[in-house]
Protein backbone atom coordinates (compact mmCIF):
# COMPACT_ATOMS: atom_id res chain seq x y z
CA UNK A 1 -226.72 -37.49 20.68
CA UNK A 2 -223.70 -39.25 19.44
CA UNK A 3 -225.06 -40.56 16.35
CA UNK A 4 -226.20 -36.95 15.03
CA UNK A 5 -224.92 -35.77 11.74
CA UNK A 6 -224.42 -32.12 11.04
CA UNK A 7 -224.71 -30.87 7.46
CA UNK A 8 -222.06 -27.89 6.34
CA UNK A 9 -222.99 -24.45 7.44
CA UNK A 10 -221.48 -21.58 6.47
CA UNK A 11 -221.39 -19.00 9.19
CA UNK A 12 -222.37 -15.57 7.67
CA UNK A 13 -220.85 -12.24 8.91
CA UNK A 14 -218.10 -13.83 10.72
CA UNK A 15 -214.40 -12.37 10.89
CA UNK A 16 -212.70 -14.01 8.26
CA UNK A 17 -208.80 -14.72 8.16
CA UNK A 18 -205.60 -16.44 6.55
CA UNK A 19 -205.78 -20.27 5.87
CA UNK A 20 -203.71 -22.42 7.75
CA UNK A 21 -202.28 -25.42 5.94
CA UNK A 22 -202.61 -28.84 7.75
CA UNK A 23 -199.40 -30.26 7.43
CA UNK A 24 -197.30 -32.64 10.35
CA UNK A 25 -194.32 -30.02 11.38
CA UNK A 26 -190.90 -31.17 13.00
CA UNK A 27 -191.73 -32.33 16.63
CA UNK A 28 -189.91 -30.38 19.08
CA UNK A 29 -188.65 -31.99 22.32
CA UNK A 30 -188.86 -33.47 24.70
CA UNK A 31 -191.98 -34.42 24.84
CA UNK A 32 -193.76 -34.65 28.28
CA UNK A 33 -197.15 -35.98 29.87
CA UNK A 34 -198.30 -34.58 32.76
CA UNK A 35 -202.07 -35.50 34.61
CA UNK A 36 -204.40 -33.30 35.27
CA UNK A 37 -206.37 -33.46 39.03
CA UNK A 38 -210.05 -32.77 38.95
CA UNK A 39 -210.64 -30.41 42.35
CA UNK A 40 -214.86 -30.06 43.22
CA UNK A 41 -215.13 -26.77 45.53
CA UNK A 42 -217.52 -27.43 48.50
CA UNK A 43 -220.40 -25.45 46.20
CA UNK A 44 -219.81 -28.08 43.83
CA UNK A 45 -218.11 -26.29 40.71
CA UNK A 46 -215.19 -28.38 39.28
CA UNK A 47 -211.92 -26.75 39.15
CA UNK A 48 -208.51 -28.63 37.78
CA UNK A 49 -205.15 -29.24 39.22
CA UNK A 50 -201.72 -29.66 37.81
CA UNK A 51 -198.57 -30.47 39.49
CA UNK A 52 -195.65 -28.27 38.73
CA UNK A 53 -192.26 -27.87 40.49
CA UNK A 54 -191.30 -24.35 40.86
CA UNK A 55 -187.61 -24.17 42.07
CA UNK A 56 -187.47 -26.70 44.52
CA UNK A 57 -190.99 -26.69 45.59
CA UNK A 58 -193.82 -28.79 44.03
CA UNK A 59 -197.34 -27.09 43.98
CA UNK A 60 -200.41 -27.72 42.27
CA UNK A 61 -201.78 -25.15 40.43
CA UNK A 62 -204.82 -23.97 39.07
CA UNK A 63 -205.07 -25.09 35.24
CA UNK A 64 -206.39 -21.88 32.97
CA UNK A 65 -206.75 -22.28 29.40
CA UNK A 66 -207.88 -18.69 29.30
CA UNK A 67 -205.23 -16.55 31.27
CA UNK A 68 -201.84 -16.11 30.43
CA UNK A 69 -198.67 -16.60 33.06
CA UNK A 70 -197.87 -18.72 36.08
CA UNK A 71 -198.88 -16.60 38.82
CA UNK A 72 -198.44 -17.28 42.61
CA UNK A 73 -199.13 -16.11 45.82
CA UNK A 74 -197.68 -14.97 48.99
CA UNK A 75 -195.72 -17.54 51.02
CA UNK A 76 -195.60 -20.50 48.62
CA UNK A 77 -192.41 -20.18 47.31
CA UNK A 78 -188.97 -20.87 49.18
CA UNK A 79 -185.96 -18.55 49.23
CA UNK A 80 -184.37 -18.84 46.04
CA UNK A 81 -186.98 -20.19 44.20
CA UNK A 82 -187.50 -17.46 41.97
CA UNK A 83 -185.72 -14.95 41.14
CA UNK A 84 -187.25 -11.05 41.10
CA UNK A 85 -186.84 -8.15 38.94
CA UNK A 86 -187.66 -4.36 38.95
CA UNK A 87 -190.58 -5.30 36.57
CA UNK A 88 -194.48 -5.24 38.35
CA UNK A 89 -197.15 -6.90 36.11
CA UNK A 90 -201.10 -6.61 37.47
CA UNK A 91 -203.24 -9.50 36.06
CA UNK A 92 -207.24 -9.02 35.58
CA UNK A 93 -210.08 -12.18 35.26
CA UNK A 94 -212.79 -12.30 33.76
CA UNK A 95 -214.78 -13.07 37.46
CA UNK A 96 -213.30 -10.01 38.84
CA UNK A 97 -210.52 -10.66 40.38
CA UNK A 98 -207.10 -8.29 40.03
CA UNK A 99 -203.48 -9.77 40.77
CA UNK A 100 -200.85 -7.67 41.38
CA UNK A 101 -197.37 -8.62 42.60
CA UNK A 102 -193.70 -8.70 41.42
CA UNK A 103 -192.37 -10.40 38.20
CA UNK A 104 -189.07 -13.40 38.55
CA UNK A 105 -187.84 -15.60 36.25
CA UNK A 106 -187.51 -19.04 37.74
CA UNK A 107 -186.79 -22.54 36.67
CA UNK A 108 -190.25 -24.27 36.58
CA UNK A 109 -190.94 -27.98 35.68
CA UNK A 110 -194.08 -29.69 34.50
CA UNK A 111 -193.65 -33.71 34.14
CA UNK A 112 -190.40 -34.02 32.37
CA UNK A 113 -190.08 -30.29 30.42
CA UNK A 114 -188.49 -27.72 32.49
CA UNK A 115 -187.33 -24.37 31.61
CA UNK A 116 -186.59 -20.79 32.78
CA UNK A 117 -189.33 -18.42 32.36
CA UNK A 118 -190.95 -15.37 33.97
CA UNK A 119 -193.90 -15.60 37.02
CA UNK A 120 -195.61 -13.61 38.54
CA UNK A 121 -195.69 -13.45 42.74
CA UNK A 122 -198.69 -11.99 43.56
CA UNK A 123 -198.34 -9.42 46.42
CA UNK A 124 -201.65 -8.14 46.36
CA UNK A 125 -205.46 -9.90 45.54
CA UNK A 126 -208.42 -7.81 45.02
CA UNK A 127 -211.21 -7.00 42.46
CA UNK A 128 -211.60 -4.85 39.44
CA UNK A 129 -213.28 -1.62 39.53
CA UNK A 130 -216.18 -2.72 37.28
CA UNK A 131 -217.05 -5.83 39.82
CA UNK A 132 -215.96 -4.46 43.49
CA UNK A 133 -217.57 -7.29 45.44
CA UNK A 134 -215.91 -9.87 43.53
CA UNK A 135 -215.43 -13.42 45.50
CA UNK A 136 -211.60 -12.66 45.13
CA UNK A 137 -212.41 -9.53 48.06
CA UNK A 138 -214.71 -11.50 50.16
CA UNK A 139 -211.98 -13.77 52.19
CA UNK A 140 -208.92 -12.99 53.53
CA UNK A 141 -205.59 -13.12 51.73
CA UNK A 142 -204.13 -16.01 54.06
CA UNK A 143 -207.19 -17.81 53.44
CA UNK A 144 -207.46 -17.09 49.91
CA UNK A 145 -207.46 -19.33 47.06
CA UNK A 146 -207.15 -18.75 43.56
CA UNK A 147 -210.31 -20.02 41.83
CA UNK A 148 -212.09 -20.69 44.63
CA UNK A 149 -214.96 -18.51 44.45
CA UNK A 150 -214.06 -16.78 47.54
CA UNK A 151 -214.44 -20.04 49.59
CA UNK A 152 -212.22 -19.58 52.96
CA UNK A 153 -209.46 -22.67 52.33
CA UNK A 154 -210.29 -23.57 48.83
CA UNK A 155 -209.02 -23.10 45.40
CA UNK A 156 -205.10 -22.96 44.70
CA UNK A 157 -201.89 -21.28 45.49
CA UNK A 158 -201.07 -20.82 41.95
CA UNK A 159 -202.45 -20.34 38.69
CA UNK A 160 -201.45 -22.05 35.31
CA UNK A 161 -202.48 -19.81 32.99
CA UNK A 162 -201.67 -21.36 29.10
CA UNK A 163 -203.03 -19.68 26.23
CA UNK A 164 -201.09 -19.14 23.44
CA UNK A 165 -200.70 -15.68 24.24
CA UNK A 166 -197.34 -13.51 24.52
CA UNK A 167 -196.98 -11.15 27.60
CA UNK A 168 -194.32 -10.00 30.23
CA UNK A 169 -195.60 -13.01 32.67
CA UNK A 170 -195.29 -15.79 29.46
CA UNK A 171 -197.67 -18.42 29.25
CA UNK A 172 -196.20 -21.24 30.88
CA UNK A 173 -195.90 -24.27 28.25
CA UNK A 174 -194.62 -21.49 25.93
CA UNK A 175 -192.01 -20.03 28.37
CA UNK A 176 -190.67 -23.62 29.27
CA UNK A 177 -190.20 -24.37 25.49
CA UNK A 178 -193.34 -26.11 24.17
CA UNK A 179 -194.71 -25.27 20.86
CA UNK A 180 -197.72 -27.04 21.10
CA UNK A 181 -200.01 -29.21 23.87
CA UNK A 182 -203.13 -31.62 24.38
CA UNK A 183 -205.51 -30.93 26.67
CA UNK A 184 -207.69 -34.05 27.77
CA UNK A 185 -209.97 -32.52 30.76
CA UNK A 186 -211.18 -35.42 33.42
CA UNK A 187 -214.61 -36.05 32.52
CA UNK A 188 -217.25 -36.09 34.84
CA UNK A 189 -218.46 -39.95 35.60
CA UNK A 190 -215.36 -41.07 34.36
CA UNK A 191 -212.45 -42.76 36.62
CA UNK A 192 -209.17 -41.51 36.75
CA UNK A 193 -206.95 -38.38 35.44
CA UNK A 194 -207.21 -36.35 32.80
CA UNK A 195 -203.92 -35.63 30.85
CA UNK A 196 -201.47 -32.85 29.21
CA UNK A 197 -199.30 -33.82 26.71
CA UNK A 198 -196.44 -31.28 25.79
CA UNK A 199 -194.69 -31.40 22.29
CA UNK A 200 -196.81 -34.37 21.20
CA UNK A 201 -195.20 -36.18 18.49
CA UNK A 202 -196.77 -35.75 14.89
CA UNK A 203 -198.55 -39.07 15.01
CA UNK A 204 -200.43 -37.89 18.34
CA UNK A 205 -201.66 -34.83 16.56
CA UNK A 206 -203.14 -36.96 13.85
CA UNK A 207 -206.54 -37.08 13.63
CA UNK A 208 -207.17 -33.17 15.12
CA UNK A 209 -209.42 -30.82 13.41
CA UNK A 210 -207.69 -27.42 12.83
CA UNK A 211 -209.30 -23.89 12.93
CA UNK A 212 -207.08 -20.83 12.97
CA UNK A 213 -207.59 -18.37 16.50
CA UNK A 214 -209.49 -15.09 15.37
CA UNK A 215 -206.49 -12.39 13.68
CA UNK A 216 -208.31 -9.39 15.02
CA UNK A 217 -207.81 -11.15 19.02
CA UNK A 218 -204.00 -11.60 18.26
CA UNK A 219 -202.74 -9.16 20.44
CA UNK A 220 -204.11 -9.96 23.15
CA UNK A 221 -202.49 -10.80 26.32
CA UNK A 222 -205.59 -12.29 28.13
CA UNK A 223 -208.77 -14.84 27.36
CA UNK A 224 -209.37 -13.30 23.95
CA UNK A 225 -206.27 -14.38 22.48
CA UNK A 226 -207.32 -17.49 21.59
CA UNK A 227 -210.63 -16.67 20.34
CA UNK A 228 -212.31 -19.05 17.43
CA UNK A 229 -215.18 -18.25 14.86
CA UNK A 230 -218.24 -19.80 15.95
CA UNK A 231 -221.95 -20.00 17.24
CA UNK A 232 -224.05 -21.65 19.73
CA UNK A 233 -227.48 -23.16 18.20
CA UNK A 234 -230.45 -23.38 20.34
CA UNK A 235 -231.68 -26.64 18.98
CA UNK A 236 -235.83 -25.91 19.44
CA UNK A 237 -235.99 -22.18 18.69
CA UNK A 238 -233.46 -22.47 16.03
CA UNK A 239 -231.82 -19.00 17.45
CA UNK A 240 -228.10 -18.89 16.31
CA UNK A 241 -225.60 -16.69 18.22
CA UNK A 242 -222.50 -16.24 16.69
CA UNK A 243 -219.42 -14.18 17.67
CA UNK A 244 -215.52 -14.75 19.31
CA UNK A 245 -216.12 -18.34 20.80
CA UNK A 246 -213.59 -18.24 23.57
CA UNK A 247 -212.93 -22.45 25.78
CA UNK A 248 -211.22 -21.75 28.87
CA UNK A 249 -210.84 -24.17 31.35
CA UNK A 250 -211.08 -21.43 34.55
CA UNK A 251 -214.74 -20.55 33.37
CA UNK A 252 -217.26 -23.41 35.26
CA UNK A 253 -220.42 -21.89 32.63
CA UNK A 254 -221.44 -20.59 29.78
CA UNK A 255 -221.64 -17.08 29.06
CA UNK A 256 -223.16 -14.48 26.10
CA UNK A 257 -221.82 -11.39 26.25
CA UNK A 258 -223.12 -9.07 23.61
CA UNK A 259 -223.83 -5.23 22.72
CA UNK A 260 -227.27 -5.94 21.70
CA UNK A 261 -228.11 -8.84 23.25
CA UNK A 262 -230.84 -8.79 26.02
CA UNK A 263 -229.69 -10.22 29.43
CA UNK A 264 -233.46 -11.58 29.90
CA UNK A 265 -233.61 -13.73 27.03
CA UNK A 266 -232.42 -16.97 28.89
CA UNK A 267 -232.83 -20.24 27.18
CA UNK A 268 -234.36 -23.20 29.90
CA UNK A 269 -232.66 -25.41 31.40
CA UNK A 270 -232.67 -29.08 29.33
CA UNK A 271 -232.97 -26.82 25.82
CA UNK A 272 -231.30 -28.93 23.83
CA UNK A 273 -227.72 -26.95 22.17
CA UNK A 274 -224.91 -27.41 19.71
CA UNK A 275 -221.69 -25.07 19.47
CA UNK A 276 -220.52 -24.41 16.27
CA UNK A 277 -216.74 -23.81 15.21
CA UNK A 278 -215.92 -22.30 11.56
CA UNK A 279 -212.82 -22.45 9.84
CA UNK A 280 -210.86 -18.85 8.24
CA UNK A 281 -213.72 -19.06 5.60
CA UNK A 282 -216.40 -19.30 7.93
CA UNK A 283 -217.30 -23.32 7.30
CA UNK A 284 -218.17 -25.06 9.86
CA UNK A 285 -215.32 -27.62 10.85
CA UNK A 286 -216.08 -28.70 14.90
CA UNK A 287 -219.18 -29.47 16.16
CA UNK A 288 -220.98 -30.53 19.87
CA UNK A 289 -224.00 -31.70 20.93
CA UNK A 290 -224.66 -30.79 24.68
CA UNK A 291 -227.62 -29.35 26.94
CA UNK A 292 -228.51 -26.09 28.92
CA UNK A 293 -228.20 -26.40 32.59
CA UNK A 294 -226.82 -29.68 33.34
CA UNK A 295 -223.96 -29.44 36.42
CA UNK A 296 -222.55 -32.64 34.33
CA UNK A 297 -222.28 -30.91 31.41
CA UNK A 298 -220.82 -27.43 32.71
CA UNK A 299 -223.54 -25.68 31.10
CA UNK A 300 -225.30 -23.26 32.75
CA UNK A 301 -225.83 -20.42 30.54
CA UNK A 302 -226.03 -16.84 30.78
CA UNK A 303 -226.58 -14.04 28.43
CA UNK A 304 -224.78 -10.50 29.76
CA UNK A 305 -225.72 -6.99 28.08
CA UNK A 306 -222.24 -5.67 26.86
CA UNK A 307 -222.57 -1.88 25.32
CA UNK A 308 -219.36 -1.31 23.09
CA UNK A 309 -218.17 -4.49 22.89
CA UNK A 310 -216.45 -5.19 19.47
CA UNK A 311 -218.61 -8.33 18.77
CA UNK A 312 -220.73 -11.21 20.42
CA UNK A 313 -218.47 -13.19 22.30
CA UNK A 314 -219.26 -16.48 23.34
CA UNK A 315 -217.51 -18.11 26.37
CA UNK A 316 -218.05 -21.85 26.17
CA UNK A 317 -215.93 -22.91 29.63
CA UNK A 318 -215.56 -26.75 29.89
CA UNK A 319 -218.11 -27.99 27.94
CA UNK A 320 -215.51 -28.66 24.51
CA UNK A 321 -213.19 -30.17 26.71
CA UNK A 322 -216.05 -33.05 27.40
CA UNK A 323 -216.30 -33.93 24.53
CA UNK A 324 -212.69 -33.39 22.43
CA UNK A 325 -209.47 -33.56 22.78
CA UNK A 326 -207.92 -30.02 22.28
CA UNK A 327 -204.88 -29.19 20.76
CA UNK A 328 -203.02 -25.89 21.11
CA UNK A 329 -200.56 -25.41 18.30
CA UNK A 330 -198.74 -22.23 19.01
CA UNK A 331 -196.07 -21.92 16.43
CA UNK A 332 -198.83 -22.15 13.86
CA UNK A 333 -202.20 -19.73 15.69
CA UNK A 334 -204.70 -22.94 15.67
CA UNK A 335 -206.55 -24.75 17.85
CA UNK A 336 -207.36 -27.97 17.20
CA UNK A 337 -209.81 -30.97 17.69
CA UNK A 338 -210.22 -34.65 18.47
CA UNK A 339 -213.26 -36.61 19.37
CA UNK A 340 -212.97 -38.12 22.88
CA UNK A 341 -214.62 -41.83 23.22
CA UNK A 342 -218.25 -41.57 23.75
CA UNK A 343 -219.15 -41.23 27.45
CA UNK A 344 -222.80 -41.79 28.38
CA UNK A 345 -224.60 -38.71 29.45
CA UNK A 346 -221.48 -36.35 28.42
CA UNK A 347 -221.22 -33.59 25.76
CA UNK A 348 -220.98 -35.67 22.77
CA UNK A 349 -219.19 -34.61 18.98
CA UNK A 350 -221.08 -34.14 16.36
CA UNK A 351 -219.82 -35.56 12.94
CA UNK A 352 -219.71 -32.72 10.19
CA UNK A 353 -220.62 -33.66 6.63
């Protein structure tokens, strides 16, 4: 798969937007590296960990490229720590779950960038109205841990939430000051730690593929926000479904959620797939070769019915990550994208001619 070629394809239909010159900017500072922990629950999904310092106390926490704020529960923290205000902030996911709690501003640290932003400490954890046995309500609070799929003992005491969006809980690399970061996920078969990289100078964002986030999703304060034009191929039928393509590290699958799409038109399990990512114009910029169903390859797929939804959306979870480096370029709305070195069996780029 690593050798494949992909001609230009313009993606018809899709949202279109304003261009986004691709130009180095001044590199903030300081820069700062920070690893990143893969964490396999005990029903084997793979979850990620990164070490923070919040006040005086070090945690790891949950890393969520498709949530916004640092949010923490009960009994983590030490007195002074954080600092609260009169403001309440109640946080939904996508898997169901509901935090509510208490918003501070505290001095938090990842690797060498540290800064005083807003968290949130969760008071209360519990599920959304439109999913009431979510995994979140199945265990008890002391034994709860954020993704963790409701596993007593597992998950994390805190959750790094990242996007790019803006909200009353900020998202955390923004609040501490950076204006842009690198996400290199562990891969699975391959030794060692994956990596952040905050403020990366302009010769580290060399090389990166830019593709502006979706206007329309702007506003948003949760996983939309940094929503790309796209579409996932079916490489044997040839059926294209295009829509919001949303990565997010917190999401272990691969979802469909559409207002017209059936929910029992799976594709098998080894079907063959590439995900497509268009530019404002709708050309097709990014490309990745993966397949359906493979724990390996985070790809287990699964198309949801959603009446009066705005458009298709298309959650692609880890499966980018295997196979680029992404970078999140705040000041400027664009995510962008770096091959990773070939890894044998992995999700593997796909050039684009």
């Amino acid at each position: 798969m690593g050798g494949r070629t992909l001609l230009v394809i313009w993606l018809v239909g899709m949202p279109m937007g304003r261009a986004i010159p691709l130009q180095a900017q001044p590199t903030p500072s300081p820069r700062a590296e920070v690893a990143i922990h893969e964490v396999v629950l005990s029903d084997g999904t793979r979850r990620y960990g990164v070490p923070i310092r919040v006040g005086q106390t070090e945690i790891e926490a949950g890393l969520d490229t498709g949530s916004t704020g640092l949010r923490i529960l009960p009994n983590v923290l030490k007195e002074g720590d954080a600092q609260p205000t009169s403001r309440r902030d109640s946080y939904r996911y996508g898997a169901g779950a509901k935090l509510d709690g208490g918003v501070a501003t505290a001095s938090v640290a990842v690797g060498a960038l540290q800064g005083e932003t807003t968290v949130q400490l969760v008071q209360r954890v519990g599920c959304v109205d439109e999913k009431p046995r979510c995994a979140a309500g199945s265990v008890s609070l002391s034994q709860y841990g954020i993704q963790g799929n409701g596993l007593p003992g597992e998950g994390f005491k805190a959750i790094l939430g990242v996007n790019m969006a803006s909200a009353d809980v900020a998202s955390l690399f923004k609040g501490i000051g950076a204006r842009r970061w690198i996400v290199d996920l562990p891969r699975p078969g391959e030794p060692g730690s994956g990596r952040i990289v905050l403020n990366p100078t302009d010769a580290e964002v060399q090389g990166f593929t830019t593709l502006p986030i979706i206007d329309s999703f702007s506003d948003a304060h949760g996983v939309l926000h940094d929503s790309l034009r796209g579409c996932l191929l079916n490489d044997n039928s040839h059926q294209k479904i295009c829509g919001a393509v949303i990565l997010d590290t917190g999401d272990p699958g691969v979802r469909v959620a559409s207002p017209t799409l059936s929910a029992s038109r799976p594709w098998p399990d080894e079907t063959p797939a590439t995900l497509l990512l268009a530019d404002a114009a709708g050309q097709v910029r990014v490309a990745e070769a993966f397949v359906i169903g493979r724990r390996d390859h985070a790809s287990h797929l699964t198309f949801v019915e959603r009446p009066g939804a705005p458009t298709t959306f298309v959650f692609t979870g880890l499966t980018a990550y295997f196979a680029y480096s992404v970078l999140y370029d705040a000041e400027h709305g664009v995510v962008g994208f770096k091959p990773r070195p070939l890894l044998s069996g992995a999700p593997q780029p796909v050039l684009v001619k």
